[in-house]
PDB file of N, CA and C in Angstrom:
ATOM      1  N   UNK A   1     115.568 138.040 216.048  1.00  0.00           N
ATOM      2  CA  UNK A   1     114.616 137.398 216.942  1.00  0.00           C
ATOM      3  C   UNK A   1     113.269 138.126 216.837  1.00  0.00           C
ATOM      4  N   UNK A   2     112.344 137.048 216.578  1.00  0.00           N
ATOM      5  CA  UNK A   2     111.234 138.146 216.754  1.00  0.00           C
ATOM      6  C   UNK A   2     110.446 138.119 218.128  1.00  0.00           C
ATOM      7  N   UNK A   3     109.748 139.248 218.441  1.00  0.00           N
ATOM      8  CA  UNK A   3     109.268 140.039 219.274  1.00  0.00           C
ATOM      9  C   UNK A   3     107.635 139.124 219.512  1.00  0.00           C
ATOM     10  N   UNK A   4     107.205 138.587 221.036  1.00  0.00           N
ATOM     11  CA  UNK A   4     106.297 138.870 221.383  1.00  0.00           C
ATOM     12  C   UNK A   4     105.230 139.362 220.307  1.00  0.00           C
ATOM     13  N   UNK A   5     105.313 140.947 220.560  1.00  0.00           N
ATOM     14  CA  UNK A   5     104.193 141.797 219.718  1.00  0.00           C
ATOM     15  C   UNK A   5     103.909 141.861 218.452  1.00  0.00           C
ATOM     16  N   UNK A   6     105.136 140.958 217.403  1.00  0.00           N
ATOM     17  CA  UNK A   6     104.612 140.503 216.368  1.00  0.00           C
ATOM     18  C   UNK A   6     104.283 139.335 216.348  1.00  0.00           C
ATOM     19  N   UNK A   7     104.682 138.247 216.914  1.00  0.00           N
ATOM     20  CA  UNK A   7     103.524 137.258 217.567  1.00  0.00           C
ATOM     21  C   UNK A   7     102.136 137.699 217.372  1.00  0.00           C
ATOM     22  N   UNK A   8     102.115 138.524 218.229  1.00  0.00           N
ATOM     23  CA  UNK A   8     100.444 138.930 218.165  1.00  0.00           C
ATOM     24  C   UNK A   8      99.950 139.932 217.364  1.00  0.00           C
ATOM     25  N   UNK A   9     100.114 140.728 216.564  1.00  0.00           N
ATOM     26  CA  UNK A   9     100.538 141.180 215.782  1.00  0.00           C
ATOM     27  C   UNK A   9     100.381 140.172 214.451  1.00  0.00           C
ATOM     28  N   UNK A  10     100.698 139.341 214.199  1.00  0.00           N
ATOM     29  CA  UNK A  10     100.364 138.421 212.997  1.00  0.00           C
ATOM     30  C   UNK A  10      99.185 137.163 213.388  1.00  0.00           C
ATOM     31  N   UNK A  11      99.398 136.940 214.744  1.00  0.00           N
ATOM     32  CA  UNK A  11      98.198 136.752 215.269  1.00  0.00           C
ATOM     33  C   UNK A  11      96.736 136.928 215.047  1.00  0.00           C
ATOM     34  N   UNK A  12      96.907 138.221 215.267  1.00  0.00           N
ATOM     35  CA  UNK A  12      95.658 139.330 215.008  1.00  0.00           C
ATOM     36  C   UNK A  12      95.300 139.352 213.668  1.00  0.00           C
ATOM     37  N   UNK A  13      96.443 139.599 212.665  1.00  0.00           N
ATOM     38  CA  UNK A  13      95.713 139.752 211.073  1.00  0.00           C
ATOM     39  C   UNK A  13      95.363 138.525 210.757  1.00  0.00           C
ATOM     40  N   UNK A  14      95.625 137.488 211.075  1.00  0.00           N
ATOM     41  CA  UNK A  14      94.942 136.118 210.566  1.00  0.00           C
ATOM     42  C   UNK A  14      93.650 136.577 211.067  1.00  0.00           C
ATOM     43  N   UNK A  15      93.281 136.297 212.461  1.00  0.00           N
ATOM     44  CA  UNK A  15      91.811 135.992 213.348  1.00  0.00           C
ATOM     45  C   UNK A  15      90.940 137.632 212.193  1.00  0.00           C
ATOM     46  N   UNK A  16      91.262 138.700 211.802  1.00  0.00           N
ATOM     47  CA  UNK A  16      91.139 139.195 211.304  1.00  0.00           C
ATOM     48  C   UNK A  16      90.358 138.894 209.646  1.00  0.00           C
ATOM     49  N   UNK A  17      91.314 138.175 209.262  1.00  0.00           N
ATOM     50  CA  UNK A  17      91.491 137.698 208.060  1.00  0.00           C
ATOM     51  C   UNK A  17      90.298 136.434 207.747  1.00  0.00           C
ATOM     52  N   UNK A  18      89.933 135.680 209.252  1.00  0.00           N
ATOM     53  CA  UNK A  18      89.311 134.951 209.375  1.00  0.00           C
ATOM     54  C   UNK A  18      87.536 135.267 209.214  1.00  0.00           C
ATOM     55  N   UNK A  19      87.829 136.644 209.887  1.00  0.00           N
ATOM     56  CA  UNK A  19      86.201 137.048 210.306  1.00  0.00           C
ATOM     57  C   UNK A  19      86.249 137.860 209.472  1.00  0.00           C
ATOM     58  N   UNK A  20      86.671 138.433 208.365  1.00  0.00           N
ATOM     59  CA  UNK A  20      86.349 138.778 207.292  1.00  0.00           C
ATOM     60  C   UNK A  20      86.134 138.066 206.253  1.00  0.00           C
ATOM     61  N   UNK A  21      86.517 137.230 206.325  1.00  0.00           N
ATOM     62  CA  UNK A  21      86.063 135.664 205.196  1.00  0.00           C
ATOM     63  C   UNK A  21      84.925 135.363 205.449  1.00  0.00           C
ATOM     64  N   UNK A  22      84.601 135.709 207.185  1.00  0.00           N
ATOM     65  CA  UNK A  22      83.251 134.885 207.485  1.00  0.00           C
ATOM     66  C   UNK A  22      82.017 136.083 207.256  1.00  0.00           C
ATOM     67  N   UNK A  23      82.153 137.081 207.123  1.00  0.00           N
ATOM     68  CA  UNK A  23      81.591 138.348 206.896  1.00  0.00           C
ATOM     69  C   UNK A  23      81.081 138.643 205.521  1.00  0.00           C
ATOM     70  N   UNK A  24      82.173 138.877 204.472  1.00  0.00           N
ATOM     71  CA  UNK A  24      82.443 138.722 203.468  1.00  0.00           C
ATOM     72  C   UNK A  24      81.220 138.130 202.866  1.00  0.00           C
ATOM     73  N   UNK A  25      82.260 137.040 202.922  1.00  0.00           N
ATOM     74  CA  UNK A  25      81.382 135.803 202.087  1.00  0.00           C
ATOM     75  C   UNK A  25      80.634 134.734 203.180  1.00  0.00           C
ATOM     76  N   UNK A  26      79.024 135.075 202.732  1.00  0.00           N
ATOM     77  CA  UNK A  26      78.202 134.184 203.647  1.00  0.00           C
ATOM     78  C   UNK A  26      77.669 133.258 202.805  1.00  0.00           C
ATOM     79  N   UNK A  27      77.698 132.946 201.205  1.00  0.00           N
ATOM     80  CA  UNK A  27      77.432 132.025 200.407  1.00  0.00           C
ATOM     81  C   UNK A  27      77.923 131.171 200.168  1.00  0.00           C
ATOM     82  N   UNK A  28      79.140 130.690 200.405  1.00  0.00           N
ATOM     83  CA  UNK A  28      79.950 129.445 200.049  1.00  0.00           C
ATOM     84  C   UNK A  28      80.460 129.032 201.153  1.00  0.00           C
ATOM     85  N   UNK A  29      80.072 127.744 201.069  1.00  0.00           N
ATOM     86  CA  UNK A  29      80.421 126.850 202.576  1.00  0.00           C
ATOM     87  C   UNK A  29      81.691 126.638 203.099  1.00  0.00           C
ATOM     88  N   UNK A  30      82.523 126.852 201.741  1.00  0.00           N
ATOM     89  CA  UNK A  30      83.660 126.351 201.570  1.00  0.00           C
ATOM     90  C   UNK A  30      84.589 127.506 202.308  1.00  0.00           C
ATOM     91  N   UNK A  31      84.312 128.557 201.945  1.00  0.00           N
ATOM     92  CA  UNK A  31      85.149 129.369 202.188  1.00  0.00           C
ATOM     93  C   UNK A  31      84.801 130.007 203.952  1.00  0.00           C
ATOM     94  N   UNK A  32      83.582 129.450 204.554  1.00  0.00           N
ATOM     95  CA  UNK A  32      83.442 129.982 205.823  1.00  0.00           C
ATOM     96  C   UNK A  32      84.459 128.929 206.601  1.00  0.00           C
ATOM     97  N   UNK A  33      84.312 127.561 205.793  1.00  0.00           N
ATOM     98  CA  UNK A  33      85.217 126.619 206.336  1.00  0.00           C
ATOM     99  C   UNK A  33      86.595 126.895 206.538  1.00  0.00           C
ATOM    100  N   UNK A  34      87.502 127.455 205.537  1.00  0.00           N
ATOM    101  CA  UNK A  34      88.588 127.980 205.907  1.00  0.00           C
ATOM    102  C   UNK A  34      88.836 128.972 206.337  1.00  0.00           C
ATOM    103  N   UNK A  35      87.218 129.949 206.108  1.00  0.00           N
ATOM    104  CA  UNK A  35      87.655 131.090 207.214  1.00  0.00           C
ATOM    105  C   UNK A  35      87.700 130.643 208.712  1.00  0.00           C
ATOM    106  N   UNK A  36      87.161 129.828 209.296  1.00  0.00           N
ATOM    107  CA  UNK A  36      87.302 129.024 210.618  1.00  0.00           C
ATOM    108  C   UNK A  36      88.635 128.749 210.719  1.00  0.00           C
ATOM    109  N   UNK A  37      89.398 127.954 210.078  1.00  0.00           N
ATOM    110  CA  UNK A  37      90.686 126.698 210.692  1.00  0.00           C
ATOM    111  C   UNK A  37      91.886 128.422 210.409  1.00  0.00           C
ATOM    112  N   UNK A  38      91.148 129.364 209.532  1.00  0.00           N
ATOM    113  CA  UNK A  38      92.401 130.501 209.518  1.00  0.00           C
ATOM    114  C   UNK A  38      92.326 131.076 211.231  1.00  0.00           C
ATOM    115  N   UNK A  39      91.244 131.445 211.953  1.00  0.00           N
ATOM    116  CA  UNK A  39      90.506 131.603 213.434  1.00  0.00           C
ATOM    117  C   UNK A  39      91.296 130.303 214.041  1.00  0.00           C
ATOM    118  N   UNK A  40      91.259 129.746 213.926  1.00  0.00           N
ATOM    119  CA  UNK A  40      92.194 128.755 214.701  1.00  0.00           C
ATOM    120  C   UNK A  40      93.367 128.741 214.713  1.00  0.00           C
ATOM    121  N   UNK A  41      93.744 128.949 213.522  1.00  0.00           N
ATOM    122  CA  UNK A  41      95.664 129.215 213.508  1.00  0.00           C
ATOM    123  C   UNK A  41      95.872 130.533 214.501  1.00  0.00           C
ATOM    124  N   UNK A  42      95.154 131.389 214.190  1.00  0.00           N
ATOM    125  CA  UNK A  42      95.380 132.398 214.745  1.00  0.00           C
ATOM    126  C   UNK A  42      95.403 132.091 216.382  1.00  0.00           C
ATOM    127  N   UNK A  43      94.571 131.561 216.734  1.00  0.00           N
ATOM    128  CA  UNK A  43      94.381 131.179 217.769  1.00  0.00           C
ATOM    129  C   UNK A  43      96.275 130.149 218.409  1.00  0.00           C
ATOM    130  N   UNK A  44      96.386 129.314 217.584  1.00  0.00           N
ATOM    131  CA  UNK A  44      97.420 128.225 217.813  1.00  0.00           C
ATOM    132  C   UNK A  44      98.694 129.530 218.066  1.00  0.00           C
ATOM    133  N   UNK A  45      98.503 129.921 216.827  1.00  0.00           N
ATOM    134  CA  UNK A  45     100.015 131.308 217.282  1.00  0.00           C
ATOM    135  C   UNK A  45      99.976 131.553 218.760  1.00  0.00           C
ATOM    136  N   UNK A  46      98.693 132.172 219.280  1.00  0.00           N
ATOM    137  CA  UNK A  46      98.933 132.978 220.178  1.00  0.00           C
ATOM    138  C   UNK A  46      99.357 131.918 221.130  1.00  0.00           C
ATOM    139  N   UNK A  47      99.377 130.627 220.902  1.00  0.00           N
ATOM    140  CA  UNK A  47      99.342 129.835 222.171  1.00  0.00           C
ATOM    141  C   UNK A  47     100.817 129.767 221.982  1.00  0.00           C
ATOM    142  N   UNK A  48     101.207 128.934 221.007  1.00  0.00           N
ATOM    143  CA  UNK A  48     102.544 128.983 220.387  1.00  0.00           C
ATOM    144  C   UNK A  48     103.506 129.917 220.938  1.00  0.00           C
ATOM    145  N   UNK A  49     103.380 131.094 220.261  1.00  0.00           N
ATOM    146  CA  UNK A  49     103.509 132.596 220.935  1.00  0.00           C
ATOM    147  C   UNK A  49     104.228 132.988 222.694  1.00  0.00           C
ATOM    148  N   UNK A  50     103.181 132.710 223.394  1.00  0.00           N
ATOM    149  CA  UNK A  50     102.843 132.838 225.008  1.00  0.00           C
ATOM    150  C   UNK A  50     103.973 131.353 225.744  1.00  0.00           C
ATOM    151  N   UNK A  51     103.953 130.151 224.760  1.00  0.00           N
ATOM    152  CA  UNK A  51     104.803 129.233 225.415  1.00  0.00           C
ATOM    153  C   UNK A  51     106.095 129.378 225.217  1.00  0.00           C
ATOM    154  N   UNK A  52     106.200 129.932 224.142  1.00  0.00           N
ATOM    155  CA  UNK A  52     107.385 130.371 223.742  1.00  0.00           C
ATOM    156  C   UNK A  52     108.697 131.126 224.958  1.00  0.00           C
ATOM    157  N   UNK A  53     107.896 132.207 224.744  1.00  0.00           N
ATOM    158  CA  UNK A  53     108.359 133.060 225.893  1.00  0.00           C
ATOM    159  C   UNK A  53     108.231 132.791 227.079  1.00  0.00           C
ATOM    160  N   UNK A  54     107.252 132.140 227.623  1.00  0.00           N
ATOM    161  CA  UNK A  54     107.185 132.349 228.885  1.00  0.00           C
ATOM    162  C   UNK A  54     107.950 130.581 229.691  1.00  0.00           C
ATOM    163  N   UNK A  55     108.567 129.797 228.462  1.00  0.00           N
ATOM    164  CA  UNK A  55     109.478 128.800 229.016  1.00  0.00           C
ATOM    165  C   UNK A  55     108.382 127.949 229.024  1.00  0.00           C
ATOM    166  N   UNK A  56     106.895 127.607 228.728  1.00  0.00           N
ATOM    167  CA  UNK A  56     106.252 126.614 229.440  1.00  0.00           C
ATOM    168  C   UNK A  56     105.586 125.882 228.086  1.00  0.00           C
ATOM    169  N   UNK A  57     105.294 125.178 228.440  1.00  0.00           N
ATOM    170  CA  UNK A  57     105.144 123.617 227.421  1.00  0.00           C
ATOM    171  C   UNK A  57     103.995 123.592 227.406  1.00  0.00           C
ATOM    172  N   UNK A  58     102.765 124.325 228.080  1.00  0.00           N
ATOM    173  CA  UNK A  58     101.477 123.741 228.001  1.00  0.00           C
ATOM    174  C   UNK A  58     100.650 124.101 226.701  1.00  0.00           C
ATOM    175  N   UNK A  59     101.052 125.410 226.687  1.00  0.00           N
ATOM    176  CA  UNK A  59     100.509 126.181 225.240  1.00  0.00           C
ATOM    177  C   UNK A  59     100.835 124.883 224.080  1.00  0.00           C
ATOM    178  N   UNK A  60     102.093 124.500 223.770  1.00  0.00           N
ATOM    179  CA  UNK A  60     102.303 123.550 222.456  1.00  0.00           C
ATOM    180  C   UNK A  60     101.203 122.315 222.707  1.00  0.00           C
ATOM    181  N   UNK A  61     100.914 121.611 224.247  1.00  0.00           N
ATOM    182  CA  UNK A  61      99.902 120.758 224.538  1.00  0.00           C
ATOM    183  C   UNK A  61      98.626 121.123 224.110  1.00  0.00           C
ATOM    184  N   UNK A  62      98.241 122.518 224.344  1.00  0.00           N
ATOM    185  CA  UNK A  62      96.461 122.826 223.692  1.00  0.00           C
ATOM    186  C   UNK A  62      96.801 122.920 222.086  1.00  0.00           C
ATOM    187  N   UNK A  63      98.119 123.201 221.571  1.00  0.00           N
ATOM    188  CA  UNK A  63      97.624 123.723 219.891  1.00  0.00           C
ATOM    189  C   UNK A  63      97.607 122.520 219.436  1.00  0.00           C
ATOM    190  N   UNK A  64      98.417 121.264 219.781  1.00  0.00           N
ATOM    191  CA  UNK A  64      98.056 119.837 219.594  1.00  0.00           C
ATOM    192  C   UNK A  64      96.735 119.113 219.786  1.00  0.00           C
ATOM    193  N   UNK A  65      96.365 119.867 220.711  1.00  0.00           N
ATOM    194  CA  UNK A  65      94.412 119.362 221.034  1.00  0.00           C
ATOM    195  C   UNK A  65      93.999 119.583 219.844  1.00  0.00           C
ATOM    196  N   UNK A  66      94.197 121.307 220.149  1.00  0.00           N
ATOM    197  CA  UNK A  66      93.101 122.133 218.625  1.00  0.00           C
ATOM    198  C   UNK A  66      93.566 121.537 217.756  1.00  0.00           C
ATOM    199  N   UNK A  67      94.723 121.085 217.105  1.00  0.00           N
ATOM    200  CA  UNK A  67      94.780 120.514 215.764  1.00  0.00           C
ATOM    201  C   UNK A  67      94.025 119.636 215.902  1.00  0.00           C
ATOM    202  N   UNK A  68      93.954 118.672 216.528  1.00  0.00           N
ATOM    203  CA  UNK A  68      93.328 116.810 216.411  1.00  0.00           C
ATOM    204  C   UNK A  68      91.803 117.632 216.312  1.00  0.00           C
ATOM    205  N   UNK A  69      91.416 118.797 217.177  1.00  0.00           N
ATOM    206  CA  UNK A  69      89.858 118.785 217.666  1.00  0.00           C
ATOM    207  C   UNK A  69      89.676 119.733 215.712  1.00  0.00           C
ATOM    208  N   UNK A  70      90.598 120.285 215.018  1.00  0.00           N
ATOM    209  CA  UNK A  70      90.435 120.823 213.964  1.00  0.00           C
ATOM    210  C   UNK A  70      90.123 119.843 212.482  1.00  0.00           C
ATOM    211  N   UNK A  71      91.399 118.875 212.579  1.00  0.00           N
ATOM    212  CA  UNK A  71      91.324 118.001 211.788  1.00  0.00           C
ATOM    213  C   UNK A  71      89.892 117.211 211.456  1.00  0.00           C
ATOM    214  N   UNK A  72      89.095 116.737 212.475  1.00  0.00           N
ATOM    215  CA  UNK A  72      88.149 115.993 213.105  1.00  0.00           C
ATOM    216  C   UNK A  72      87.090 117.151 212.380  1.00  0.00           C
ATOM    217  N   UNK A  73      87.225 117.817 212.754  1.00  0.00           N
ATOM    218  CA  UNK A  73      86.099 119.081 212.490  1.00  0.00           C
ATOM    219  C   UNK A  73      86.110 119.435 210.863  1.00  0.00           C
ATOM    220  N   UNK A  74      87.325 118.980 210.218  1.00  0.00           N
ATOM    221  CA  UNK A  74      86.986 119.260 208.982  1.00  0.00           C
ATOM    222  C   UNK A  74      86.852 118.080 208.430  1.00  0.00           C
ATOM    223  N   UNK A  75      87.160 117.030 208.638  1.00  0.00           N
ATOM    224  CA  UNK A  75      86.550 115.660 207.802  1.00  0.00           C
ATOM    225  C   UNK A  75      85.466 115.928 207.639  1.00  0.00           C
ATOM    226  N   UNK A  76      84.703 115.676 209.446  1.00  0.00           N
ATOM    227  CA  UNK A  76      83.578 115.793 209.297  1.00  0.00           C
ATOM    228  C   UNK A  76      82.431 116.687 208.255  1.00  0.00           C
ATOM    229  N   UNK A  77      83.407 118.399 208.433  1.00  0.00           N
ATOM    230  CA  UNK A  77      82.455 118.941 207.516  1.00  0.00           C
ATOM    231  C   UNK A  77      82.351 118.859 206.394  1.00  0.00           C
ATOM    232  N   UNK A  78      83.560 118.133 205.766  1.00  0.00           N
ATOM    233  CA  UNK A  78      83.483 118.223 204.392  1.00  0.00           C
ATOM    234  C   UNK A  78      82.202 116.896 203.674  1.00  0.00           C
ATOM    235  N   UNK A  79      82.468 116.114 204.790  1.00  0.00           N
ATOM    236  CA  UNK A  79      81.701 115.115 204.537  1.00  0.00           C
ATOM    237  C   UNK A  79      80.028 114.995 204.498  1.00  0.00           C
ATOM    238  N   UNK A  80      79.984 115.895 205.583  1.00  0.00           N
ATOM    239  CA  UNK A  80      78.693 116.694 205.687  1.00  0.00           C
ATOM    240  C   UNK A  80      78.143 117.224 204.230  1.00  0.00           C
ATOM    241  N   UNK A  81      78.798 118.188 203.682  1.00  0.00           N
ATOM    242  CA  UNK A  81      79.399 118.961 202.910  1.00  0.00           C
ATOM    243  C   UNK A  81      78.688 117.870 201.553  1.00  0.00           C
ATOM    244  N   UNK A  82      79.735 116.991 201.142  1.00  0.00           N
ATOM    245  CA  UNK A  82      79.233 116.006 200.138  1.00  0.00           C
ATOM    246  C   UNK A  82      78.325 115.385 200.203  1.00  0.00           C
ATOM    247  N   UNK A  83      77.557 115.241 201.604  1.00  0.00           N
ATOM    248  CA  UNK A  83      76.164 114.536 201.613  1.00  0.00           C
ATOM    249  C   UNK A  83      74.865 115.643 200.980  1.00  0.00           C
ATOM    250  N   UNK A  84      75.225 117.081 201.770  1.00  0.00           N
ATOM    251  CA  UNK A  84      74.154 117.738 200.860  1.00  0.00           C
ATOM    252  C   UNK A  84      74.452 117.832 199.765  1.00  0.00           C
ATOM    253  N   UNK A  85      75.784 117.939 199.038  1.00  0.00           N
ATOM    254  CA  UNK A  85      75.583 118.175 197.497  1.00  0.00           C
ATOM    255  C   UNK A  85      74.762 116.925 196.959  1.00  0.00           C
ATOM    256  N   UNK A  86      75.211 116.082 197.380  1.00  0.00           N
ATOM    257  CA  UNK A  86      74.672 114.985 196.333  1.00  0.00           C
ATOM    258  C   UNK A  86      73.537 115.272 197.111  1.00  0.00           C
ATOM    259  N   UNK A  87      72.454 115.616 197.512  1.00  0.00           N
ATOM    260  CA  UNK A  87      71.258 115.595 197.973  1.00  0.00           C
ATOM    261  C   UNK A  87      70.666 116.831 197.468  1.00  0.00           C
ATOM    262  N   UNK A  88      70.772 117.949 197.115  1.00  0.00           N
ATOM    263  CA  UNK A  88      70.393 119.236 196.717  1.00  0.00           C
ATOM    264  C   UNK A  88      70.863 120.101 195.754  1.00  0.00           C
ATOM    265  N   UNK A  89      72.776 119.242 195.214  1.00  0.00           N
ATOM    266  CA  UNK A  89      72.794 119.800 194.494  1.00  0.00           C
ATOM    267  C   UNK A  89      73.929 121.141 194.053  1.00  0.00           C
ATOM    268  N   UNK A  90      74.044 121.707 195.314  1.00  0.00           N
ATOM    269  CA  UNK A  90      74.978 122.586 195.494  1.00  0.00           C
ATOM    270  C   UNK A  90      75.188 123.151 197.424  1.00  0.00           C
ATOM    271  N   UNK A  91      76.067 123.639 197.491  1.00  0.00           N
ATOM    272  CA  UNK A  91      76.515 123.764 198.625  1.00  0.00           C
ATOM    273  C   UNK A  91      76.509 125.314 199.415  1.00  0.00           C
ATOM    274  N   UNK A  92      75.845 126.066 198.836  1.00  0.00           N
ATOM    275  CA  UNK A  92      75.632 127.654 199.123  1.00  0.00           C
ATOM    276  C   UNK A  92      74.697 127.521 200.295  1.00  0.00           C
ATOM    277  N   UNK A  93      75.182 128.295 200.931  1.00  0.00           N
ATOM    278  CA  UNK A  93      74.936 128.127 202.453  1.00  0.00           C
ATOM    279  C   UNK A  93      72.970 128.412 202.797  1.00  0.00           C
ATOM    280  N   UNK A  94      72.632 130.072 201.605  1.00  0.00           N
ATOM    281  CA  UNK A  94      71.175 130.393 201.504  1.00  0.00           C
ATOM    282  C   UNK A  94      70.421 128.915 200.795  1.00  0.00           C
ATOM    283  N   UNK A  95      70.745 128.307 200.050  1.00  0.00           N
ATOM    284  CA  UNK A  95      69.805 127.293 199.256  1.00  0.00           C
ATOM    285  C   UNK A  95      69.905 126.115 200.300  1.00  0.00           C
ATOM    286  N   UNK A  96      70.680 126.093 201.231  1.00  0.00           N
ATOM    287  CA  UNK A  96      70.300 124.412 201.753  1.00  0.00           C
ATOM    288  C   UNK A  96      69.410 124.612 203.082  1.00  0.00           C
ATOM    289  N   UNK A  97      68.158 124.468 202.899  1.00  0.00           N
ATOM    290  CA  UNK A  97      67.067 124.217 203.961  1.00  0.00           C
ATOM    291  C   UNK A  97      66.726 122.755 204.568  1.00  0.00           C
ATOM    292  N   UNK A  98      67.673 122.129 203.932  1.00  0.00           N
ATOM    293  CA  UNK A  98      67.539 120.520 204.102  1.00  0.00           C
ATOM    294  C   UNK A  98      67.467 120.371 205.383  1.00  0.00           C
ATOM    295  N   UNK A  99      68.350 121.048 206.569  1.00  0.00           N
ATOM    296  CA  UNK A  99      68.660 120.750 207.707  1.00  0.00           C
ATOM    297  C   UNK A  99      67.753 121.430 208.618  1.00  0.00           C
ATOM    298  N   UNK A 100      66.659 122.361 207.909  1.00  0.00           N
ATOM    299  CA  UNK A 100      65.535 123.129 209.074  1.00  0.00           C
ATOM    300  C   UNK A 100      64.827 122.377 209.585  1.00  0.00           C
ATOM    301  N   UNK A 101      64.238 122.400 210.778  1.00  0.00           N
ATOM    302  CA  UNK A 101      63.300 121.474 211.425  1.00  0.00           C
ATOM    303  C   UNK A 101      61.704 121.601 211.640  1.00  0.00           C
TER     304      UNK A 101
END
């Protein structure tokens, strides 16, 4: 059986894993993108995690939100995503000024 504290515990090295992707690498769009939805899993564990143990059903109700509110969030960006390429060309986060005001 596993333990609570590796729950969080694997928890942690994702959200970890996440903001070092986003740290890391600030040039490719792509990869801040999955450093995000990795920040979210991490996130879903802990909810996952907490319902688990503690007998209650609501936690599995929010990681079902965050998925739909995740899914949504990455169509969108990818789509985003393909509108500047075909408009500029490439997708590196320093070269696209398209969107300054």
């Amino acid at each position: 059986m596993i333990s609570l504290s590796q729950f969080l515990i694997f928890a942690a090295l994702l959200f970890g894993i996440g903001i070092a992707g986003i740290v890391v690498n600030r040039k490719n769009i792509i990869v801040m993108m999955m450093s995000i939805e990795l920040m979210l899993l991490a996130v879903n564990t802990n909810f996952i995690a907490f319902s688990h143990f503690l007998n209650n059903t609501v936690g599995e109700v929010f990681v079902f939100f965050i998925l739909t509110v995740a899914a949504a969030e990455a169509a969108i960006g990818l789509a985003i995503m393909v509108v500047l390429f075909r408009k500029s060309g490439t997708i590196e986060v320093e070269k696209l000024d398209v969107l300054k005001g």
